[in-house]
PDB file of N, CA and C in Angstrom:
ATOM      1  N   UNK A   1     106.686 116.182  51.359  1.00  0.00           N
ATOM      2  CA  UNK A   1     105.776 116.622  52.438  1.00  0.00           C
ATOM      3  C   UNK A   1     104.613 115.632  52.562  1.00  0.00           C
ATOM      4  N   UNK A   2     104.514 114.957  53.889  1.00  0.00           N
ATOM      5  CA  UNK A   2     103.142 114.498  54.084  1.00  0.00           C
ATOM      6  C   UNK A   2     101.580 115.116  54.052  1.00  0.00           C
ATOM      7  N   UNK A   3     101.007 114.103  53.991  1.00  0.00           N
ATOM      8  CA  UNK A   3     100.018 114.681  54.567  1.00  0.00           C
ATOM      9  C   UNK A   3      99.598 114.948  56.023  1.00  0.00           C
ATOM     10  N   UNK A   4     100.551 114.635  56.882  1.00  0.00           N
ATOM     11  CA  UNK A   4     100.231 114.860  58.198  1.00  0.00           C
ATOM     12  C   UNK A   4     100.933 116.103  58.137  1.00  0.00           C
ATOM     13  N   UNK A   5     102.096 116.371  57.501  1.00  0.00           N
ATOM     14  CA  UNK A   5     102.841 117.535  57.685  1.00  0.00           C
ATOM     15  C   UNK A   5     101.852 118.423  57.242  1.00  0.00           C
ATOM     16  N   UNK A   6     101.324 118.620  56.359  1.00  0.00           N
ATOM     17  CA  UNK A   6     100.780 119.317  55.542  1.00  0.00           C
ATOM     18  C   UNK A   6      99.390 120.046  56.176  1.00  0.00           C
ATOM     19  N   UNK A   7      99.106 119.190  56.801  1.00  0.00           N
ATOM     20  CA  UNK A   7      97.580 119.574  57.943  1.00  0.00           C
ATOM     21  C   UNK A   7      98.049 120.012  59.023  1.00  0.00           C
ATOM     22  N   UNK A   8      99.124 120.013  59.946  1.00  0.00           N
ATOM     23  CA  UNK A   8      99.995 120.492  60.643  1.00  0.00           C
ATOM     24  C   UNK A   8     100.328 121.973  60.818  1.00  0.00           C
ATOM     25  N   UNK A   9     100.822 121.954  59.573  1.00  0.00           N
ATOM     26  CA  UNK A   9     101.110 123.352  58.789  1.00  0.00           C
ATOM     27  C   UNK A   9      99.900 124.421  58.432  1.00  0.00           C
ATOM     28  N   UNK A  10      98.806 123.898  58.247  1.00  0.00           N
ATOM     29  CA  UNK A  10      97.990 124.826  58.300  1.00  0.00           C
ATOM     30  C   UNK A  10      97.763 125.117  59.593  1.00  0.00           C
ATOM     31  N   UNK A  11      97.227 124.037  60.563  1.00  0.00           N
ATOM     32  CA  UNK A  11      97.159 124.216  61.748  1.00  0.00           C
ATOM     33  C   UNK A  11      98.076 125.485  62.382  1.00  0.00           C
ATOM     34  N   UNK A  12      99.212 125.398  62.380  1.00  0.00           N
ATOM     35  CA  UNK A  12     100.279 126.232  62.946  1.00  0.00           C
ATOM     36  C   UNK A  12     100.045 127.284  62.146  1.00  0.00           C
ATOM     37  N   UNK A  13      99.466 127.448  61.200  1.00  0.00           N
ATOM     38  CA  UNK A  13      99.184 128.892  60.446  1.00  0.00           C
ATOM     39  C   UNK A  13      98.289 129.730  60.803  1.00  0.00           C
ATOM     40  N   UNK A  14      97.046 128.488  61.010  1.00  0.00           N
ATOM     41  CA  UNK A  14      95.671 129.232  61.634  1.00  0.00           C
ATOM     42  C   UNK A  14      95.378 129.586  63.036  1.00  0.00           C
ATOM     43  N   UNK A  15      96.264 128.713  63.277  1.00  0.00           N
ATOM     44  CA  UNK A  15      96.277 128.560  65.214  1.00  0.00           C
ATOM     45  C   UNK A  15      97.620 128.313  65.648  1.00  0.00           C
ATOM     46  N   UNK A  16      98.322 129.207  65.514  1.00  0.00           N
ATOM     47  CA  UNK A  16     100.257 128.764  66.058  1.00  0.00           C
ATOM     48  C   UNK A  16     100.237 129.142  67.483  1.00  0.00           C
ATOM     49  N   UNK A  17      99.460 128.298  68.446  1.00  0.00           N
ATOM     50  CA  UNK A  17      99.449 127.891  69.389  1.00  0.00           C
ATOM     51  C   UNK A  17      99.432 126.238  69.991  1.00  0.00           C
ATOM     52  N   UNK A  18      99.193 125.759  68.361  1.00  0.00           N
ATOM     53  CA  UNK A  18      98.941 124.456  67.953  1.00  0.00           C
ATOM     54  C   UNK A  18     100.670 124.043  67.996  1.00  0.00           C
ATOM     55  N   UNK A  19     101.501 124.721  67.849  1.00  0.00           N
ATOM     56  CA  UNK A  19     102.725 124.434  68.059  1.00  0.00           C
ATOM     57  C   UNK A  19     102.719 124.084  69.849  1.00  0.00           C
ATOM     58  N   UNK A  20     102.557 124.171  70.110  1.00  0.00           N
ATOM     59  CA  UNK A  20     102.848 124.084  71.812  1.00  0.00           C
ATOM     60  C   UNK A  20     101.768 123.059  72.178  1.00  0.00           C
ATOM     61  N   UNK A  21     100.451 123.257  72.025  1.00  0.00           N
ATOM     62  CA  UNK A  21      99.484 122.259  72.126  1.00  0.00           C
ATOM     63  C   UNK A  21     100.049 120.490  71.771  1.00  0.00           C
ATOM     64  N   UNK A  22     100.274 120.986  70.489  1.00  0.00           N
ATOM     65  CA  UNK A  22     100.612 119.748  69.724  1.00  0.00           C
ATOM     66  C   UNK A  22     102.021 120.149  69.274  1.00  0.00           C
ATOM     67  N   UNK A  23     102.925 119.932  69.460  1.00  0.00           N
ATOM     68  CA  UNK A  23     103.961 119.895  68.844  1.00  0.00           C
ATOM     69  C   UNK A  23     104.160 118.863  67.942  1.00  0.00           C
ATOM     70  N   UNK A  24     105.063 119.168  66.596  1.00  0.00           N
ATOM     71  CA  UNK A  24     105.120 118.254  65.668  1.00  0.00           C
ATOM     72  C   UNK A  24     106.525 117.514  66.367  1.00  0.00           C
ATOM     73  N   UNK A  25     106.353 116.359  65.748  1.00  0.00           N
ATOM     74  CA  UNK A  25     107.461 114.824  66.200  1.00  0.00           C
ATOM     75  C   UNK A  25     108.684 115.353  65.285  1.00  0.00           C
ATOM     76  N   UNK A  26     109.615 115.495  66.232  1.00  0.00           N
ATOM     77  CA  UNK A  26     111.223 116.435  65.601  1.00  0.00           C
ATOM     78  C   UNK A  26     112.087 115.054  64.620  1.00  0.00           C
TER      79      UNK A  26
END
């Protein structure tokens, strides 16, 4: 796991709207 993944992942935890905003690179 990166660290981009990893900040990502909280993101989408705290704010899983951040999925759509920002989608992570598939």
């Amino acid at each position: 796991i990166t660290l981009k993944m990893g900040i990502e992942n909280l993101l989408r935890h705290y704010i899983p709207e951040v999925t759509e905003v920002r989608p992570v690179a598939v």
